[in-house]
Protein backbone atom coordinates (compact mmCIF):
# COMPACT_ATOMS: atom_id res chain seq x y z
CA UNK A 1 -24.46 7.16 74.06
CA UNK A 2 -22.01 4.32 74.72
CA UNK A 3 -20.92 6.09 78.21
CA UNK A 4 -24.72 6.29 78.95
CA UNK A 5 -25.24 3.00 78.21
CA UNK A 6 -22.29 1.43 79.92
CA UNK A 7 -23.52 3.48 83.01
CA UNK A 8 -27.01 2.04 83.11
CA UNK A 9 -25.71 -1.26 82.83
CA UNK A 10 -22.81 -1.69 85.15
CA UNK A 11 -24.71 -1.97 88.40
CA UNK A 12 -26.99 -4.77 87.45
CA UNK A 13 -23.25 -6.22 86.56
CA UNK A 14 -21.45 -5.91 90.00
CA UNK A 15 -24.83 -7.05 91.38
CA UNK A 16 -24.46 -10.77 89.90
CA UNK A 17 -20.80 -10.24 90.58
CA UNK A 18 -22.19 -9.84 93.70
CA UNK A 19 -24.74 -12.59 93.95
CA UNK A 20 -21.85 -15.08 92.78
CA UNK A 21 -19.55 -14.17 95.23
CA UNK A 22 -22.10 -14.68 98.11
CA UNK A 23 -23.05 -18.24 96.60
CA UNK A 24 -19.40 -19.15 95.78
CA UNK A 25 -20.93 -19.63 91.68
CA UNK A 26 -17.65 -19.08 90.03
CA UNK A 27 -19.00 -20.13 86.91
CA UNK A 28 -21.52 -17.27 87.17
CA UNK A 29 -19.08 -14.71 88.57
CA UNK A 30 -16.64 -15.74 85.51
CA UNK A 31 -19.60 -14.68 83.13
CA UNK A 32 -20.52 -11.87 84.99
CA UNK A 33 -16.89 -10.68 84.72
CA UNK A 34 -16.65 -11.31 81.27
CA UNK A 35 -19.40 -9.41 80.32
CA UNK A 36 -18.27 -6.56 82.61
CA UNK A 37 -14.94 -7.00 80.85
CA UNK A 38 -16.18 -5.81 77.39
CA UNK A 39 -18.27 -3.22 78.51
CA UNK A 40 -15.33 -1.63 80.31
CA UNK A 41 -13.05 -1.96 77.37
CA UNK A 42 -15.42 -0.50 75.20
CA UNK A 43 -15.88 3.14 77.17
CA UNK A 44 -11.46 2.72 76.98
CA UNK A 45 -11.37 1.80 80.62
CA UNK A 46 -8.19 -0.78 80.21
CA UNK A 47 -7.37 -0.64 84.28
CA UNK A 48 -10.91 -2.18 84.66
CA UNK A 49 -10.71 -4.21 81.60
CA UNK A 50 -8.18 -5.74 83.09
CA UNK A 51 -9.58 -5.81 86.94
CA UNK A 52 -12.41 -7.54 85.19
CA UNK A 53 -9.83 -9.90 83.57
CA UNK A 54 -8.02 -11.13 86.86
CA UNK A 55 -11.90 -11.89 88.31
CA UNK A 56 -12.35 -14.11 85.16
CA UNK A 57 -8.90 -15.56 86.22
CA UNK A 58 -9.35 -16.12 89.69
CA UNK A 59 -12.83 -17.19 89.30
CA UNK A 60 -11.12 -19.78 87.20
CA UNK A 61 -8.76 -20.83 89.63
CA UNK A 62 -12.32 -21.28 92.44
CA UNK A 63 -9.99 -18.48 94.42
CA UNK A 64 -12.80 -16.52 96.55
CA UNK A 65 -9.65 -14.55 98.30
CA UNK A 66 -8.23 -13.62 95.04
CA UNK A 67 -11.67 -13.09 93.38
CA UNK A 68 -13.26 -10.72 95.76
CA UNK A 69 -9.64 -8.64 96.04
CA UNK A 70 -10.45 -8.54 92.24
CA UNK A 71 -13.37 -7.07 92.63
CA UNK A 72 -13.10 -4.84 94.96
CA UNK A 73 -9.91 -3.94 92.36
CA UNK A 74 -12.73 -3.42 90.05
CA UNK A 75 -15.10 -0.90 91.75
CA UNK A 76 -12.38 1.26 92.41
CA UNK A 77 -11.88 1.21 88.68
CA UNK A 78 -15.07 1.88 87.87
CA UNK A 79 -15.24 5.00 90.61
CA UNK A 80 -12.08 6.21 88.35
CA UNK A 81 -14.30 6.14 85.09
CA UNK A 82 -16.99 7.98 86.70
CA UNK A 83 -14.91 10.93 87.39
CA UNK A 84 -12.88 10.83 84.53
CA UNK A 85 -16.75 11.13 82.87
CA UNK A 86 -17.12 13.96 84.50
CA UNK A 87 -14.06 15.60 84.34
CA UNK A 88 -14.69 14.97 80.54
CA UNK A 89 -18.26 16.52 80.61
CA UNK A 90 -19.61 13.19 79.16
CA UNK A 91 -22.33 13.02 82.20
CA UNK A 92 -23.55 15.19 84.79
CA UNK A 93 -21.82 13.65 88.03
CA UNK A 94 -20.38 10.69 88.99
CA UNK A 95 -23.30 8.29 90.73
CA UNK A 96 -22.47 8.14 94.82
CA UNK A 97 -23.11 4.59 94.93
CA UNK A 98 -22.24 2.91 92.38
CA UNK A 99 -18.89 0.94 93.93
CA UNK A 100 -20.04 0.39 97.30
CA UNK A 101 -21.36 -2.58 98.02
CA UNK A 102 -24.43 -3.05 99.16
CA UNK A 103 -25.31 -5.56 102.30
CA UNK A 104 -27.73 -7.35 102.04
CA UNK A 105 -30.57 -6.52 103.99
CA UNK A 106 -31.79 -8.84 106.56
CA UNK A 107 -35.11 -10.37 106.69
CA UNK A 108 -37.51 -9.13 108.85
CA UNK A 109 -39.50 -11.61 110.72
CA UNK A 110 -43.44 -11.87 110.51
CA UNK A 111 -45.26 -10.92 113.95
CA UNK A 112 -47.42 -13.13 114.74
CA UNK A 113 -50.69 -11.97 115.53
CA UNK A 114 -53.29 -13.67 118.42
């Protein structure tokens, strides 16, 4: 239940990871790191505990370089606990998207009608 529940959480996670990397928010992307941080530590994934750590650090610091070479540290971690989730039997496969990161999408514009 813990792995399931670390799983359905995690990408709402890297999405305001996300969001505060975009906006330059460090204080938000600290949070949202820290949080991150002790959900990974809790399914015994100490490589992402402690990718989780250094965004916390760097986020800190106002580093965007070091912060999004932290995260990007991170996904990969988190693409490692998928599989070793699966390799353990604990789900049913690892998700296909659940380190990339998304692009935002862009706005379409309104036709104006005459």
């Amino acid at each position: 239940n813990v792995v399931k529940l670390f799983r359905s959480d995690y990408p709402s996670a890297l999405r305001r990871i996300d969001r505060a990397l975009l906006s330059r928010d460090f204080e938000a992307l600290r949070l949202a790191a820290h949080g991150l941080k002790g959900a990974i530590a809790t399914v015994g994934g100490s490589a992402g505990r402690e990718a989780a750590a250094s965004i916390e650090e760097a986020a800190r610091s106002n580093s965007i370089e070091d912060s999004e070479r932290a995260c990007a540290s991170l996904r990969e971690e988190i693409g490692r606990l998928e599989k070793a989730f699966a390799s353990a039997d604990l789900i049913s496969r690892p998700r296909a998207r659940s380190t990339a990161r998304r692009k935002p999408r862009p706005r379409q514009r309104k036709r104006r009608t005459s």
